[in-house]
PDB file of N, CA and C in Angstrom:
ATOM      1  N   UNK A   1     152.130-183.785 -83.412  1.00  0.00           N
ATOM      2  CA  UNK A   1     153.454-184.307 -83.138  1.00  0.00           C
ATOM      3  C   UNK A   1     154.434-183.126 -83.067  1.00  0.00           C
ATOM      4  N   UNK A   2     155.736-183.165 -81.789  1.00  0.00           N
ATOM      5  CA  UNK A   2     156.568-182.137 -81.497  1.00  0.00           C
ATOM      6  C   UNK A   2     157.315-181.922 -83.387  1.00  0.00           C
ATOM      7  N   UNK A   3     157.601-180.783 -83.139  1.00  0.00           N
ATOM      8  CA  UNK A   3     158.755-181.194 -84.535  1.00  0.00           C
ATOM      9  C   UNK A   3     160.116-180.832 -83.951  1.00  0.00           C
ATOM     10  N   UNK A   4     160.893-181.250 -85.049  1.00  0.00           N
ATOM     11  CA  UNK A   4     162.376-181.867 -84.767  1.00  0.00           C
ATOM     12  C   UNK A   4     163.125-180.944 -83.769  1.00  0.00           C
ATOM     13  N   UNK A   5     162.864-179.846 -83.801  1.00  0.00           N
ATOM     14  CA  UNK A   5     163.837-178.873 -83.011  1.00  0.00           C
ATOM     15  C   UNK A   5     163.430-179.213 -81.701  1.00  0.00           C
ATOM     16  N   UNK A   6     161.832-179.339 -81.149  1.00  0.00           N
ATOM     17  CA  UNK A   6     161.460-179.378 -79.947  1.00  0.00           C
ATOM     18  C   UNK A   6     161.818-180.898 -79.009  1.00  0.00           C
ATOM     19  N   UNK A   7     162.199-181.776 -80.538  1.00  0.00           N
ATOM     20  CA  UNK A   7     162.312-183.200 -79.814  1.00  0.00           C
ATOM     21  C   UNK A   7     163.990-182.895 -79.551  1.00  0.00           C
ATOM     22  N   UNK A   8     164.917-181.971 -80.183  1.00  0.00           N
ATOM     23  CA  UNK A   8     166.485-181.743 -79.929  1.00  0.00           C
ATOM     24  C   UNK A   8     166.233-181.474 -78.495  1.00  0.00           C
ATOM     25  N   UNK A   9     165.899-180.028 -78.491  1.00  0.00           N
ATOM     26  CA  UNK A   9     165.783-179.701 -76.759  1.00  0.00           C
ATOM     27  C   UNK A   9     165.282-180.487 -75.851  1.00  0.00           C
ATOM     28  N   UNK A  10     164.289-181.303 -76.010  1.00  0.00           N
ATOM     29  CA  UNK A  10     164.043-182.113 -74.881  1.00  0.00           C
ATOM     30  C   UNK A  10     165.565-183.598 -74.412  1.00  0.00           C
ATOM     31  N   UNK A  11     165.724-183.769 -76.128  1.00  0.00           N
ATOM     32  CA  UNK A  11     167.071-184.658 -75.978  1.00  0.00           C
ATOM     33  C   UNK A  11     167.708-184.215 -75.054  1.00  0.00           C
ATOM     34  N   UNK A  12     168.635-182.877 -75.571  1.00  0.00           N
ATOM     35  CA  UNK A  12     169.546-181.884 -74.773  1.00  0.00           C
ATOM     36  C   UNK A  12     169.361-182.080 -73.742  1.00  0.00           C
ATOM     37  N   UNK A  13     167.547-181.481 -73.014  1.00  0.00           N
ATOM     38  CA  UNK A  13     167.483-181.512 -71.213  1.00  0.00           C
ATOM     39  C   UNK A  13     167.322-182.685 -70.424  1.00  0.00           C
ATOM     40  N   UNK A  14     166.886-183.671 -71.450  1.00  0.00           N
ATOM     41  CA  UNK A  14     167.213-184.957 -70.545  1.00  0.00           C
ATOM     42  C   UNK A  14     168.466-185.130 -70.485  1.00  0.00           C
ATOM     43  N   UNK A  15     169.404-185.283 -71.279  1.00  0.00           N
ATOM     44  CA  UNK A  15     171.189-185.583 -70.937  1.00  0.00           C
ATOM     45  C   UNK A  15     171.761-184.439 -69.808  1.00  0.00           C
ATOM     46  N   UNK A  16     171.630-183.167 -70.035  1.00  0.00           N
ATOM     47  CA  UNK A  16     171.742-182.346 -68.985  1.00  0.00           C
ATOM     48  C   UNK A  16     171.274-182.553 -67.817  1.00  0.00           C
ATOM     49  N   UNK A  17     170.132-182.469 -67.332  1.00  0.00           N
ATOM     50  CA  UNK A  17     169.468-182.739 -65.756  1.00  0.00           C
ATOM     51  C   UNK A  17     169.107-183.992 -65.826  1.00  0.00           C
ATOM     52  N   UNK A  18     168.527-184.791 -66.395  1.00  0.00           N
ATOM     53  CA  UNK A  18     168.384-186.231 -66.216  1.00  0.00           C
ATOM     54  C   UNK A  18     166.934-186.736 -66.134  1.00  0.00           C
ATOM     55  N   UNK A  19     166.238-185.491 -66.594  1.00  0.00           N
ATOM     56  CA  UNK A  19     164.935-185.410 -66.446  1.00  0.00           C
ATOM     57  C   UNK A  19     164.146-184.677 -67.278  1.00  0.00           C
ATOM     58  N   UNK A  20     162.703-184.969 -67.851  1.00  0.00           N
ATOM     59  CA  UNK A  20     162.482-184.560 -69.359  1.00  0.00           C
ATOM     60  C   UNK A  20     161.879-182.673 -68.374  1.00  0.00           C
ATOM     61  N   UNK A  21     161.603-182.017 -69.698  1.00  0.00           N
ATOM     62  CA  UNK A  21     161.419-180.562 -68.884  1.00  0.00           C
ATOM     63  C   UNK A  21     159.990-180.446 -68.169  1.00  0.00           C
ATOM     64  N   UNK A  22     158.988-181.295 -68.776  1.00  0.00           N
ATOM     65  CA  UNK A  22     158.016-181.139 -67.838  1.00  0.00           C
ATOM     66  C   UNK A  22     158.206-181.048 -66.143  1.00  0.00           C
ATOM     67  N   UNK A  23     159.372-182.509 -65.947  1.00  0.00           N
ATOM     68  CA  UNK A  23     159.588-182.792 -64.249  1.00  0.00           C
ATOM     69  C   UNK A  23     160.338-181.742 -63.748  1.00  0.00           C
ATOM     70  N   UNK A  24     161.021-180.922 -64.372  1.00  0.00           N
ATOM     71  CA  UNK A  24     162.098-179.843 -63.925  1.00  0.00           C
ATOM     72  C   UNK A  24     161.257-179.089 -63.550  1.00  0.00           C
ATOM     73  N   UNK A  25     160.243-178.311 -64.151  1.00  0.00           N
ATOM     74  CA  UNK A  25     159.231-177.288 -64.361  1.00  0.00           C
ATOM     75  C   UNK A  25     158.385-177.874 -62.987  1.00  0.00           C
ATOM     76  N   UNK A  26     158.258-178.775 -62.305  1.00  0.00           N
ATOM     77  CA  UNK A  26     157.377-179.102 -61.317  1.00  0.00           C
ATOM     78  C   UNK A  26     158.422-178.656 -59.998  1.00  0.00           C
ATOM     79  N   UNK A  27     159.414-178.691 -59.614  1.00  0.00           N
ATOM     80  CA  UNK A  27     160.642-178.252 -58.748  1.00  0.00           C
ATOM     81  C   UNK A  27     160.910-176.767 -58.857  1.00  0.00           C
ATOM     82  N   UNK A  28     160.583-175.963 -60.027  1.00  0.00           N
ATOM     83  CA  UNK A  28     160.882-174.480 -60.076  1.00  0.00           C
ATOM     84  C   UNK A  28     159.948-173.781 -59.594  1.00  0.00           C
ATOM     85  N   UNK A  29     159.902-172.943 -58.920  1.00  0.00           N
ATOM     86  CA  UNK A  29     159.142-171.593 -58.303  1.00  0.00           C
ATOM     87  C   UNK A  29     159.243-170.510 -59.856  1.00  0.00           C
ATOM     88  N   UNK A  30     158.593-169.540 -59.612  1.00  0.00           N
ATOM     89  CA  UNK A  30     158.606-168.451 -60.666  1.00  0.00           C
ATOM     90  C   UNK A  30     160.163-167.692 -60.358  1.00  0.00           C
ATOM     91  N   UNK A  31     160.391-167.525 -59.603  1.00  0.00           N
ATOM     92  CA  UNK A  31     161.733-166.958 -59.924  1.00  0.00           C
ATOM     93  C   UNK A  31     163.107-167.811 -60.160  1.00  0.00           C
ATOM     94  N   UNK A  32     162.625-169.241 -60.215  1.00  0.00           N
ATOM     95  CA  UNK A  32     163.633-170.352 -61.465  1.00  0.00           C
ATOM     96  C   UNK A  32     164.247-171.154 -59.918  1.00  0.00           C
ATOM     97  N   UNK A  33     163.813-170.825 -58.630  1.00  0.00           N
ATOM     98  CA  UNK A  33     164.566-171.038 -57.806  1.00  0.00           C
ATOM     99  C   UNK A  33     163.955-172.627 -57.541  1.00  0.00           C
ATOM    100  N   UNK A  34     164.557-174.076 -57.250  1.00  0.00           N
ATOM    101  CA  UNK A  34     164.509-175.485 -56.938  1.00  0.00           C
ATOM    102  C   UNK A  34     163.613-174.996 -55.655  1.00  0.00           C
ATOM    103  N   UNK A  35     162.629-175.637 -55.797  1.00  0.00           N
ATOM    104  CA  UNK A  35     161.837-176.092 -54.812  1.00  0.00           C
ATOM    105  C   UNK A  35     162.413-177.630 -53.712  1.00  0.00           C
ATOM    106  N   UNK A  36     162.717-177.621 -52.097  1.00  0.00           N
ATOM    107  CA  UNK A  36     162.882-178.604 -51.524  1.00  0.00           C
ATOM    108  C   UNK A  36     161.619-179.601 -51.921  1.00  0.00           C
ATOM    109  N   UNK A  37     161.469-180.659 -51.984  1.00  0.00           N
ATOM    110  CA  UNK A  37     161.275-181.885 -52.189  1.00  0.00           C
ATOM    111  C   UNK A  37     161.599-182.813 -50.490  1.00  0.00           C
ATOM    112  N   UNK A  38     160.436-183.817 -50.561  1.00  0.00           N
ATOM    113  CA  UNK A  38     160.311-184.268 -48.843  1.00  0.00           C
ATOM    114  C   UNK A  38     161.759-185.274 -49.383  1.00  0.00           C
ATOM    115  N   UNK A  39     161.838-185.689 -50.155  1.00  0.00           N
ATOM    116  CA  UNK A  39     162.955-186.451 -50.406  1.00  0.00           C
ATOM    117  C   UNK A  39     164.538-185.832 -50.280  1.00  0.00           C
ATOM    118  N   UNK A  40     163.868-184.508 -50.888  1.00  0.00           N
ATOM    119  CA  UNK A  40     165.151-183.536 -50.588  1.00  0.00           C
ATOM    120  C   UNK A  40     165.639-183.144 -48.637  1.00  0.00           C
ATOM    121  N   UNK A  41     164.972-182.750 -48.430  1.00  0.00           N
ATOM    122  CA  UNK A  41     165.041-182.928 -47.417  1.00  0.00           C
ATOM    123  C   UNK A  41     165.521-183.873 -46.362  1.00  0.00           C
ATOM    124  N   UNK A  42     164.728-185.182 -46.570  1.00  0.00           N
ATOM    125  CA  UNK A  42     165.425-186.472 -46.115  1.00  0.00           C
ATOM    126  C   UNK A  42     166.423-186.677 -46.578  1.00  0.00           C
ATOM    127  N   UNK A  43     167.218-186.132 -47.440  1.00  0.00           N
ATOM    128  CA  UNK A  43     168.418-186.592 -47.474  1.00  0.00           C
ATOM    129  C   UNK A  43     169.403-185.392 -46.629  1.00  0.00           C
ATOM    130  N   UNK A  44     168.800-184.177 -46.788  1.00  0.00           N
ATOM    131  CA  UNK A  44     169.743-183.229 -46.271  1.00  0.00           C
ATOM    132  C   UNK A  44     169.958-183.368 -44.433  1.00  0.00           C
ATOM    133  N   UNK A  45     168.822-183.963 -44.069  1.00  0.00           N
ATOM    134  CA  UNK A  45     168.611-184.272 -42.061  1.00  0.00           C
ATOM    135  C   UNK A  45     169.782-185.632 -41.993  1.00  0.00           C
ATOM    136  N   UNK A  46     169.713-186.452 -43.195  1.00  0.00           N
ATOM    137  CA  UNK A  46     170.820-188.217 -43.063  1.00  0.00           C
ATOM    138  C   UNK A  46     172.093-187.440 -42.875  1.00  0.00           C
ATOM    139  N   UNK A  47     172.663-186.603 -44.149  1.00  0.00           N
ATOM    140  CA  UNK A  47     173.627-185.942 -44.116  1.00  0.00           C
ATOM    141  C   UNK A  47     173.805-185.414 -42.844  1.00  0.00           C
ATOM    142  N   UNK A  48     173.195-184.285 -42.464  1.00  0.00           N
ATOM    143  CA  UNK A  48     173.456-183.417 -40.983  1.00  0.00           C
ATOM    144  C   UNK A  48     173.555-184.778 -39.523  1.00  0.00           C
ATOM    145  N   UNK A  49     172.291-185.096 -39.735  1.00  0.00           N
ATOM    146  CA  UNK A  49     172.643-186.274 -38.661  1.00  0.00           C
ATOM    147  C   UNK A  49     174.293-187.261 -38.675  1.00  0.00           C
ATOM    148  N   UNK A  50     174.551-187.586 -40.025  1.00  0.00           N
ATOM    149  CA  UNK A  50     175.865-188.712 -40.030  1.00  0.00           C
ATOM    150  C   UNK A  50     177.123-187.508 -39.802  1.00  0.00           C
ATOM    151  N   UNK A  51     176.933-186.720 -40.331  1.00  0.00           N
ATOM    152  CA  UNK A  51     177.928-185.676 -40.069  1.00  0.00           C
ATOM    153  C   UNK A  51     177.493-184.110 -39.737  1.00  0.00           C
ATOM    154  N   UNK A  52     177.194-184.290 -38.490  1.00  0.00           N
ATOM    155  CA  UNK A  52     176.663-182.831 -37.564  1.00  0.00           C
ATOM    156  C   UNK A  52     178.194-181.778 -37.764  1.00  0.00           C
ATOM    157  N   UNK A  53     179.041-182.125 -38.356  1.00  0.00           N
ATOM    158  CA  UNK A  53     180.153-181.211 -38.169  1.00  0.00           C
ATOM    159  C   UNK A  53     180.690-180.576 -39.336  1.00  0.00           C
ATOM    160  N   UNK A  54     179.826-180.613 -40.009  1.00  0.00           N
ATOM    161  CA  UNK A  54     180.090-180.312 -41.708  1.00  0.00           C
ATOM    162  C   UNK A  54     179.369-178.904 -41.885  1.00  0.00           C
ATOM    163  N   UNK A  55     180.249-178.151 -42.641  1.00  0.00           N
ATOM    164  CA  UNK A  55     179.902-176.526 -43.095  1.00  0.00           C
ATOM    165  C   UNK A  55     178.982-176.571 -44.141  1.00  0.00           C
ATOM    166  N   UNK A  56     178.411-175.483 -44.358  1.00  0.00           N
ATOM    167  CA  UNK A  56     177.200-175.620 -44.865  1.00  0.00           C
ATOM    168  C   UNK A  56     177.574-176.067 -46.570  1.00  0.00           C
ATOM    169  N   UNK A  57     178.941-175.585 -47.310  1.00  0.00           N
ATOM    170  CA  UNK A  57     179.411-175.679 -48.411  1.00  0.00           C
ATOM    171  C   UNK A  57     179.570-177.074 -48.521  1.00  0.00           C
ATOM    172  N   UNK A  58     180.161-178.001 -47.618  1.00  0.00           N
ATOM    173  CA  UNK A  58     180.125-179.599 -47.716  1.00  0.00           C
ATOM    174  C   UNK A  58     179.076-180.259 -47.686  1.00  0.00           C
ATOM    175  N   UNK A  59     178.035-179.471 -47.154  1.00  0.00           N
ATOM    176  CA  UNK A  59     176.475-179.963 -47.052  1.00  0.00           C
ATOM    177  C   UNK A  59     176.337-180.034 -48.518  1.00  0.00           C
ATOM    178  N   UNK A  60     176.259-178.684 -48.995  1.00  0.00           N
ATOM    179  CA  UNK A  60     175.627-178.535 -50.430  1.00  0.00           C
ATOM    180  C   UNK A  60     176.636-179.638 -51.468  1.00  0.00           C
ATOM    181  N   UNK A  61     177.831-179.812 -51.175  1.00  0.00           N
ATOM    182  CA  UNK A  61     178.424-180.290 -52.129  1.00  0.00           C
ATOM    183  C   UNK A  61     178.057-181.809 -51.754  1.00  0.00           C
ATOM    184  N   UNK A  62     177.859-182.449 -50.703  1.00  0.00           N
ATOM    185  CA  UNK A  62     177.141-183.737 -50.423  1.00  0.00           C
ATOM    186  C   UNK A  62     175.596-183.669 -51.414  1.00  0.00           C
ATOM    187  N   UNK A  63     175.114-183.038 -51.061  1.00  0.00           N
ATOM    188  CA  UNK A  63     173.532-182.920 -51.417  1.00  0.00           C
ATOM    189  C   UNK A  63     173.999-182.807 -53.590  1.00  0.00           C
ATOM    190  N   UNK A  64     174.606-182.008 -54.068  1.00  0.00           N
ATOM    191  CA  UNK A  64     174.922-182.397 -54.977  1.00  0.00           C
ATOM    192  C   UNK A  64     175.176-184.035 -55.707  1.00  0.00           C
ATOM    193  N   UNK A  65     176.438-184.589 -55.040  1.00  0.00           N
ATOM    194  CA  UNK A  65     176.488-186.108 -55.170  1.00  0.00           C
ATOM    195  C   UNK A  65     175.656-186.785 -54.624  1.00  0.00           C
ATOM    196  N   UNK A  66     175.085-186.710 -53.835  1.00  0.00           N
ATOM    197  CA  UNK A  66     173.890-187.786 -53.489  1.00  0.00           C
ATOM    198  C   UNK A  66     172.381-187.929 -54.777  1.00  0.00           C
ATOM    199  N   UNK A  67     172.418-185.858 -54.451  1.00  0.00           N
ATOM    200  CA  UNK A  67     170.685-185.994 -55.567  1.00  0.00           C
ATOM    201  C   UNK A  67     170.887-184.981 -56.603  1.00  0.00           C
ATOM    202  N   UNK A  68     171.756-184.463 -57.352  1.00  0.00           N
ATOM    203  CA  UNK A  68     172.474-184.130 -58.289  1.00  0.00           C
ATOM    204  C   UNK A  68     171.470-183.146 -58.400  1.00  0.00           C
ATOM    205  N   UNK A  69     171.301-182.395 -57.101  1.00  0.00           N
ATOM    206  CA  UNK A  69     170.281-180.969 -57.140  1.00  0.00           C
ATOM    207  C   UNK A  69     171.362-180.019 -56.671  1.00  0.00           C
ATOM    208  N   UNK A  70     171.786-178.774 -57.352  1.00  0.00           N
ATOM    209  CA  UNK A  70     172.311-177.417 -56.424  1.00  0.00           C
ATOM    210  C   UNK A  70     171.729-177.000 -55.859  1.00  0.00           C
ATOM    211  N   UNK A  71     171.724-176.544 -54.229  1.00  0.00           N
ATOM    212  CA  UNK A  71     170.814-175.791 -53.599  1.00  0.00           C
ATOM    213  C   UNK A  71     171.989-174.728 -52.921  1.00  0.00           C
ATOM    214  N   UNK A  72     171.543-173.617 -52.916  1.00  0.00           N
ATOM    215  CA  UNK A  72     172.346-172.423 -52.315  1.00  0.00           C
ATOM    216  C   UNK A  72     172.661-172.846 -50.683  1.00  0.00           C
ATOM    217  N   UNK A  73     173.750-172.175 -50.247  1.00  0.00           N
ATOM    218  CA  UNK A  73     174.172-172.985 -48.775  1.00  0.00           C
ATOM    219  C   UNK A  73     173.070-171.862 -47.645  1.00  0.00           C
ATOM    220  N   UNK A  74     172.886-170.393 -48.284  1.00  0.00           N
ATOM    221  CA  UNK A  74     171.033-169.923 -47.656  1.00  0.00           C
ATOM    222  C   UNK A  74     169.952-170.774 -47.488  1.00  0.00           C
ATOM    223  N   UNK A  75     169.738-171.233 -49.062  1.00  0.00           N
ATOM    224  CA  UNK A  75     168.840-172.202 -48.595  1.00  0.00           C
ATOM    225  C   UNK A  75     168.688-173.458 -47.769  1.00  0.00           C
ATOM    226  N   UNK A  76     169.776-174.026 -47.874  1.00  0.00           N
ATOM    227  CA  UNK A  76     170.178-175.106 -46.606  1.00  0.00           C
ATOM    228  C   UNK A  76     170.134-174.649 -45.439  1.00  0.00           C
ATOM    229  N   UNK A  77     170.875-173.720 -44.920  1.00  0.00           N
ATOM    230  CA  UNK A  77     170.584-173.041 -43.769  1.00  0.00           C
ATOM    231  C   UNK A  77     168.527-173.365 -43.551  1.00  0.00           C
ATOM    232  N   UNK A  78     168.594-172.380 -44.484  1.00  0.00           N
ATOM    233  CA  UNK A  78     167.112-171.672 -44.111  1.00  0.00           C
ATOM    234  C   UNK A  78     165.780-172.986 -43.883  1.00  0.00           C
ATOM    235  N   UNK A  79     166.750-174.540 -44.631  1.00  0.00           N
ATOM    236  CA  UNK A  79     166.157-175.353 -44.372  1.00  0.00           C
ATOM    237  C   UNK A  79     166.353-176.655 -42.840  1.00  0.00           C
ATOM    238  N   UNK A  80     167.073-176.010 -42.566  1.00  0.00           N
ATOM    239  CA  UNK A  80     167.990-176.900 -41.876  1.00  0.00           C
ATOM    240  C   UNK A  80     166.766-176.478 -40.427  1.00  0.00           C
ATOM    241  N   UNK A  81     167.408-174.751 -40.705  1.00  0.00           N
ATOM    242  CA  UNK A  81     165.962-173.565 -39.482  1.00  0.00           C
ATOM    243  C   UNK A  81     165.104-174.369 -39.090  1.00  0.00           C
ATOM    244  N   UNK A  82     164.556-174.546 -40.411  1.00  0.00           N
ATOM    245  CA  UNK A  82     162.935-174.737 -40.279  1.00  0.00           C
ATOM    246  C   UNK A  82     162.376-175.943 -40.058  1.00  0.00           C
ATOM    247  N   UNK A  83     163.649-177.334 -39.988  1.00  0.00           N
ATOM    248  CA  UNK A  83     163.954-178.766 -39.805  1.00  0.00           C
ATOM    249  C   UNK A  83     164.264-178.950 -37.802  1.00  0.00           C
ATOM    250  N   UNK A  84     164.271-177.604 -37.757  1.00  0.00           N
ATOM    251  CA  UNK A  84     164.470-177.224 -36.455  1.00  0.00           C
ATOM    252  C   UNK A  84     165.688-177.938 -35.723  1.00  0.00           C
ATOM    253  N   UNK A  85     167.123-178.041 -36.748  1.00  0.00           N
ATOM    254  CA  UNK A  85     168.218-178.082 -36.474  1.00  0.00           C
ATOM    255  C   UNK A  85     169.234-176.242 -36.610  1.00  0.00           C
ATOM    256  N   UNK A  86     169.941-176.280 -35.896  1.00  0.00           N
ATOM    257  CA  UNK A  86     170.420-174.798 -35.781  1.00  0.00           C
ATOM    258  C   UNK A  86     172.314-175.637 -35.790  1.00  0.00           C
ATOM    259  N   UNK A  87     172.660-174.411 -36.196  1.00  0.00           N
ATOM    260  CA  UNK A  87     174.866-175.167 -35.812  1.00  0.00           C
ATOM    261  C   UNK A  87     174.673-175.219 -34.587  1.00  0.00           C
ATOM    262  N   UNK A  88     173.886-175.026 -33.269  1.00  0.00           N
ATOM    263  CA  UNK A  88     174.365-175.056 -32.488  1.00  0.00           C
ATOM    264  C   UNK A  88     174.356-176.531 -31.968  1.00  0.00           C
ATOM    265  N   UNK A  89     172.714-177.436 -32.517  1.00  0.00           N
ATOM    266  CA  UNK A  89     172.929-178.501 -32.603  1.00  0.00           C
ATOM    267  C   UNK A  89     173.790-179.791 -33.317  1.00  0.00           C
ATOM    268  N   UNK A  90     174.061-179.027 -34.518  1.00  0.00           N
ATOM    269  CA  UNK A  90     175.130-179.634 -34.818  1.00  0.00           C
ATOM    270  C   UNK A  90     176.422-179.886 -34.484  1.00  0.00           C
ATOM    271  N   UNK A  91     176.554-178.693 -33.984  1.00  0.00           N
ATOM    272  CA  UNK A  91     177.822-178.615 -32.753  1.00  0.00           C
ATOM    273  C   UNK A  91     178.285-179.496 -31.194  1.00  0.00           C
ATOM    274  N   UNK A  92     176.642-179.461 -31.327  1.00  0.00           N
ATOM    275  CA  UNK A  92     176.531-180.397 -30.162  1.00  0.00           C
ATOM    276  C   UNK A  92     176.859-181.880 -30.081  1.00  0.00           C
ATOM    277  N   UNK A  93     176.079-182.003 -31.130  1.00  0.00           N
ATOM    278  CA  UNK A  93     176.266-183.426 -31.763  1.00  0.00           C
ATOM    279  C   UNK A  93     177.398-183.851 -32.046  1.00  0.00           C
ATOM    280  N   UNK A  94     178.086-183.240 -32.964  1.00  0.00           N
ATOM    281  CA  UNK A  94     179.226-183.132 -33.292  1.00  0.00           C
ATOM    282  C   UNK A  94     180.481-183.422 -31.960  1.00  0.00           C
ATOM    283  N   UNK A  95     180.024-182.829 -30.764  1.00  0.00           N
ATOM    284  CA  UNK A  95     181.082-182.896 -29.106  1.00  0.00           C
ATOM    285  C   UNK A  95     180.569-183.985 -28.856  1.00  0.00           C
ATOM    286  N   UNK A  96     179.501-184.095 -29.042  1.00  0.00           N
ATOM    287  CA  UNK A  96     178.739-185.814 -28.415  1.00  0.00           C
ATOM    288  C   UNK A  96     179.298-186.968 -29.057  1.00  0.00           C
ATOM    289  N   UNK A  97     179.666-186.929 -30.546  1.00  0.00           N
ATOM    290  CA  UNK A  97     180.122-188.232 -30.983  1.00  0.00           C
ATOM    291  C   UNK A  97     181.844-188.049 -30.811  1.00  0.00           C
ATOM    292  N   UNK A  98     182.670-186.460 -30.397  1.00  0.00           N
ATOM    293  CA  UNK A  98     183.906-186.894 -30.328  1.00  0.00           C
ATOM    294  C   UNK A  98     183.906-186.991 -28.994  1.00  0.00           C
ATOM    295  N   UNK A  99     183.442-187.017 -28.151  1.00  0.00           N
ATOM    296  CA  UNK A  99     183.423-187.968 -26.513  1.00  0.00           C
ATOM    297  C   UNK A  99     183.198-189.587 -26.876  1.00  0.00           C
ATOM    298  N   UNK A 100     182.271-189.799 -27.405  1.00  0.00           N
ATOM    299  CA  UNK A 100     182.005-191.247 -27.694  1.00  0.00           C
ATOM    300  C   UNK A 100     183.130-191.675 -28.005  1.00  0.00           C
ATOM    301  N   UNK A 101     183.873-191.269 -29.227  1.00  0.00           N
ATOM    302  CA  UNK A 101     185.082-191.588 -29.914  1.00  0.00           C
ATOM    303  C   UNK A 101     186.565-191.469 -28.897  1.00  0.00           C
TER     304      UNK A 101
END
């Protein structure tokens, strides 16, 4: 059985992240950095798709309130790349729905 100090910290990291430390520890890489998640992801393409006109800092701060994950606005980029959306499509998109409008 844990003893008392180890059952505090787990208290602590569940009220903090919302999740006991084993599940945190499954999302970290060795250098502490959040691993994307397919869920993560799907939410970051809803975001870009509903709003193609949003900077990468409103991305991250969406992606915050939605899945209460920080991800660096590099890494969004670098995911967005590889989602094989670029600003330029967003840009596009973005002229496409203010013609519609």
């Amino acid at each position: 059985m844990p003893d008392l100090k180890t059952i505090r910290r787990w208290i602590h990291h569940f009220i903090k992240f919302g999740e006991t430390p084993t599940e945190t520890r499954k999302y970290r890489t060795r250098s502490g950095r959040r691993k994307w998640t397919s869920s993560d992801i799907a939410k970051l393409l809803e975001i870009v798709a509903k709003e193609p006109d949003l900077y990468l800092d409103e991305i991250r701060d969406r992606l915050i309130t939605q899945t209460g994950k920080a991800f660096h606005t590099s890494s969004i980029f670098k995911s967005l790349k590889e989602n094989n959306f670029s600003l330029k499509v967003a840009y596009e998109k973005a002229i496409q729905r203010d013609e519609i409008e």
